[in-house]
C-alpha atoms as a PDB file:
ATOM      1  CA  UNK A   1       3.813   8.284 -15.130  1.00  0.00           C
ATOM      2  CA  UNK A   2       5.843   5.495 -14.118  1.00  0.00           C
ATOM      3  CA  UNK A   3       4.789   2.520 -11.683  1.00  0.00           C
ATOM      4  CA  UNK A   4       6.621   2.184  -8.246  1.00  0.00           C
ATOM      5  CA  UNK A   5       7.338  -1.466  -9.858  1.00  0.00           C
ATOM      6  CA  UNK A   6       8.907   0.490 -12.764  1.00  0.00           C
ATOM      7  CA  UNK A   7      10.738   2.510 -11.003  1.00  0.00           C
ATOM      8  CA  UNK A   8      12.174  -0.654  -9.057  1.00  0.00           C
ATOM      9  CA  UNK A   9      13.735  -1.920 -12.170  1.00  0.00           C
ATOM     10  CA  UNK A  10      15.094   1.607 -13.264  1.00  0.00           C
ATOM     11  CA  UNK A  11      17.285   1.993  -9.775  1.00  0.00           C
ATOM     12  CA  UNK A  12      18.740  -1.476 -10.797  1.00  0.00           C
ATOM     13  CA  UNK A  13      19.421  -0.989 -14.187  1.00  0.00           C
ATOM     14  CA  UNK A  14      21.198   2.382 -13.264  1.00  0.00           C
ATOM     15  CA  UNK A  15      23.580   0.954 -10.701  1.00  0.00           C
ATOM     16  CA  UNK A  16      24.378  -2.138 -12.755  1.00  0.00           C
ATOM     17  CA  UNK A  17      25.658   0.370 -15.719  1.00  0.00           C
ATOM     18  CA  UNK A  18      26.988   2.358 -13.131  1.00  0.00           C
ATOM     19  CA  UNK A  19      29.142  -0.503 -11.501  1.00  0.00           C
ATOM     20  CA  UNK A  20      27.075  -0.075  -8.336  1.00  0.00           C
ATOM     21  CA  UNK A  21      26.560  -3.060  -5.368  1.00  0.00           C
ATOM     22  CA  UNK A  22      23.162  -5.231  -7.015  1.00  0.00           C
ATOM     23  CA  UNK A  23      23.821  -7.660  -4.943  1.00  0.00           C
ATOM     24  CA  UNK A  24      25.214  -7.301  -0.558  1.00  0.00           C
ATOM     25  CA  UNK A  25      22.161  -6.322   1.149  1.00  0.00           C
ATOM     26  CA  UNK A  26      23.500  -6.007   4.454  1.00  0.00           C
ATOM     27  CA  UNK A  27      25.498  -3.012   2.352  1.00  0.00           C
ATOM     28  CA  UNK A  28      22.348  -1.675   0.671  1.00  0.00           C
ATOM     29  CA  UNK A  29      21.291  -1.406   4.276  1.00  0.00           C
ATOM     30  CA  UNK A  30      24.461  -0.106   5.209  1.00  0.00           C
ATOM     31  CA  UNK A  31      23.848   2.782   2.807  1.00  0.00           C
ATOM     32  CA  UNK A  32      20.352   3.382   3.392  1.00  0.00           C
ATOM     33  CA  UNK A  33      20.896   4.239   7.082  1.00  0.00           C
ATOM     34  CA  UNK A  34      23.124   6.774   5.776  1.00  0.00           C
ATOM     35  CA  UNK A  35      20.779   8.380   3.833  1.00  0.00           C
ATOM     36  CA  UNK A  36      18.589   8.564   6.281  1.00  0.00           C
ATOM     37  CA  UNK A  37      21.014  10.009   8.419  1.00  0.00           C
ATOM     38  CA  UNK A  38      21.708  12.431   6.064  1.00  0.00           C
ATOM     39  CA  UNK A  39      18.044  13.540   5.702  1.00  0.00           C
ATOM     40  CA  UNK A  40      17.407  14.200   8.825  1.00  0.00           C
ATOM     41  CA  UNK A  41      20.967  16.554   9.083  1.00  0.00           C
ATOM     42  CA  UNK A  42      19.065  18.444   6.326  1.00  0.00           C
ATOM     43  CA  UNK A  43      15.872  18.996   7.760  1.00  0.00           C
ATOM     44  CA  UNK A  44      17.510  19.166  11.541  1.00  0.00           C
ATOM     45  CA  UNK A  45      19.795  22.154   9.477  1.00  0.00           C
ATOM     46  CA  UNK A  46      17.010  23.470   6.995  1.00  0.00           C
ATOM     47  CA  UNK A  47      19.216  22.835   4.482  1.00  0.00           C
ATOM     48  CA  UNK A  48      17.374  22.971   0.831  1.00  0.00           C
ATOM     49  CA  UNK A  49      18.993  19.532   0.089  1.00  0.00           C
ATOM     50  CA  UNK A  50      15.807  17.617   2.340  1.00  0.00           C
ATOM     51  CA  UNK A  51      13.931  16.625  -0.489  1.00  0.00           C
ATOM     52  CA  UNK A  52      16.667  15.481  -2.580  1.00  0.00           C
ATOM     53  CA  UNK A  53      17.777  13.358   0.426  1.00  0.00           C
ATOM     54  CA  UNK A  54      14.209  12.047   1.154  1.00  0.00           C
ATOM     55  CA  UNK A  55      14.505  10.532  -2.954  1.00  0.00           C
ATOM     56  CA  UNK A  56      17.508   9.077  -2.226  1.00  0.00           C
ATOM     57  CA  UNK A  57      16.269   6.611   0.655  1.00  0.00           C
ATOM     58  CA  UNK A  58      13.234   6.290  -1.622  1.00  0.00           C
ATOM     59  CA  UNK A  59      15.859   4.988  -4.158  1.00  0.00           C
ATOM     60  CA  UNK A  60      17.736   2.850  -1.944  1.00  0.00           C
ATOM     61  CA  UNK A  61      14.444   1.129  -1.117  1.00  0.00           C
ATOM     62  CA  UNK A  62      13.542   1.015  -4.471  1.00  0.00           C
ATOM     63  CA  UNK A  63      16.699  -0.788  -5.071  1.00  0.00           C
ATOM     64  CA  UNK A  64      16.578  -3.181  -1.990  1.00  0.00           C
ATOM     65  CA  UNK A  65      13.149  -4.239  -3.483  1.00  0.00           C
ATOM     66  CA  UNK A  66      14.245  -4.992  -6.467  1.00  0.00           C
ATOM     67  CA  UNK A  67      17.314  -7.105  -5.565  1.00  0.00           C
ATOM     68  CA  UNK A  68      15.552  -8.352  -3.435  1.00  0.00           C
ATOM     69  CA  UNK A  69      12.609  -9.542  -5.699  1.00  0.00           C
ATOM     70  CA  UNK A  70       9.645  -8.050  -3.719  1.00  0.00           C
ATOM     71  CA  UNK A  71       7.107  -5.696  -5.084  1.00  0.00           C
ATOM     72  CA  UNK A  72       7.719  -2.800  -3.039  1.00  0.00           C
ATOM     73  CA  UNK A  73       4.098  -1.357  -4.175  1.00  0.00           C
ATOM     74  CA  UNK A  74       2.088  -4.677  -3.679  1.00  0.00           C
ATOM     75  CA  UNK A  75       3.515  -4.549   0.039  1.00  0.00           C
ATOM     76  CA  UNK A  76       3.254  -0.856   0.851  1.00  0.00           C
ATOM     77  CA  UNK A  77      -0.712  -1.362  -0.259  1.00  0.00           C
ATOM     78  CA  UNK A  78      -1.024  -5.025   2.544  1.00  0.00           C
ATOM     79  CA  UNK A  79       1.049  -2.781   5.108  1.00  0.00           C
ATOM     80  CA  UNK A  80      -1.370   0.152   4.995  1.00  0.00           C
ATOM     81  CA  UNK A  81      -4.477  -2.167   5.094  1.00  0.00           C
ATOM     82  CA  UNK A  82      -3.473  -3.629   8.337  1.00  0.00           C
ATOM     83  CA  UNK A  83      -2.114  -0.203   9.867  1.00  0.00           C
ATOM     84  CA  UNK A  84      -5.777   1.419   9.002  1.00  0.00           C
ATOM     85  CA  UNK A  85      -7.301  -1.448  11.213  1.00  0.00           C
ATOM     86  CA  UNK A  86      -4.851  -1.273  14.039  1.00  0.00           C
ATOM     87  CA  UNK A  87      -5.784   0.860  17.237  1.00  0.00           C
ATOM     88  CA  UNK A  88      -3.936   2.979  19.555  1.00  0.00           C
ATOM     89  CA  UNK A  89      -3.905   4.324  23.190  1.00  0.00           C
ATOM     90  CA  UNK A  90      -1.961   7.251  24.915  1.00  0.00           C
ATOM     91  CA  UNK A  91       0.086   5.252  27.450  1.00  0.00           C
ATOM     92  CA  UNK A  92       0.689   7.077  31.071  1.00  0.00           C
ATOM     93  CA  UNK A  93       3.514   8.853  28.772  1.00  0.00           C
ATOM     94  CA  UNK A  94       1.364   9.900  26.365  1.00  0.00           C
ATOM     95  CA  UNK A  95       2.687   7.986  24.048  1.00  0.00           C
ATOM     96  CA  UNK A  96       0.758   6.284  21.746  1.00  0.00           C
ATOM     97  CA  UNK A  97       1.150   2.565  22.237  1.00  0.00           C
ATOM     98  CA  UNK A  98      -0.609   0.079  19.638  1.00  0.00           C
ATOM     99  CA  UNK A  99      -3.412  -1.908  21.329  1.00  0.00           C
ATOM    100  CA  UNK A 100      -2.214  -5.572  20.825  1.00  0.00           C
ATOM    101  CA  UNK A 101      -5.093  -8.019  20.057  1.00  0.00           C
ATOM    102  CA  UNK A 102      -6.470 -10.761  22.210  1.00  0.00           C
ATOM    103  CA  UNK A 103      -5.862 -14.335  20.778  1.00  0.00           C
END
């Protein structure tokens, strides 16, 4: 099985043979907003083309990463060690509001 920081390099070899954008972020962005929007047309629609869609976005971050020089596993790992410590509350909404710490 291939590593996430495998991966990363794949997506950028495969749009630099393909001619693809390696280097606008802003239009990386641009593109993965559009996925997303797209994914959630197919799940809104039940259309059988959701998980195909959710890979794409997973690609465009992939790429982003990569162009972008950062080691999209090594920060996924930090980001879900500080979410397991954070805390939440139901606000009078009930919505659940992160409990910001005192300093």
């Amino acid at each position: 099985m291939k590593t996430l920081k495998e991966l990363q390099k794949e997506v950028l070899e495969n749009k630099k043979k393909h001619g693809f954008n390696t280097t606008d972020i802003h239009k990386e962005f641009c593109f993965l907003y559009g996925e997303v929007a797209e994914a959630f047309d197919a799940y809104h629609k039940k259309k059988t083309s959701f998980p195909e869609e959710l890979a794409d976005i997973a690609i465009f971050l992939l790429g982003i990463s990569e162009i972008s020089g950062i080691d999209l596993y090594e920060e996924i790992i930090k980001k879900m060690e500080i979410n397991s410590k954070r805390r939440y509350v139901l606000n009078s909404s009930g919505v659940l509001e992160k409990v910001q710490k005192k300093t």
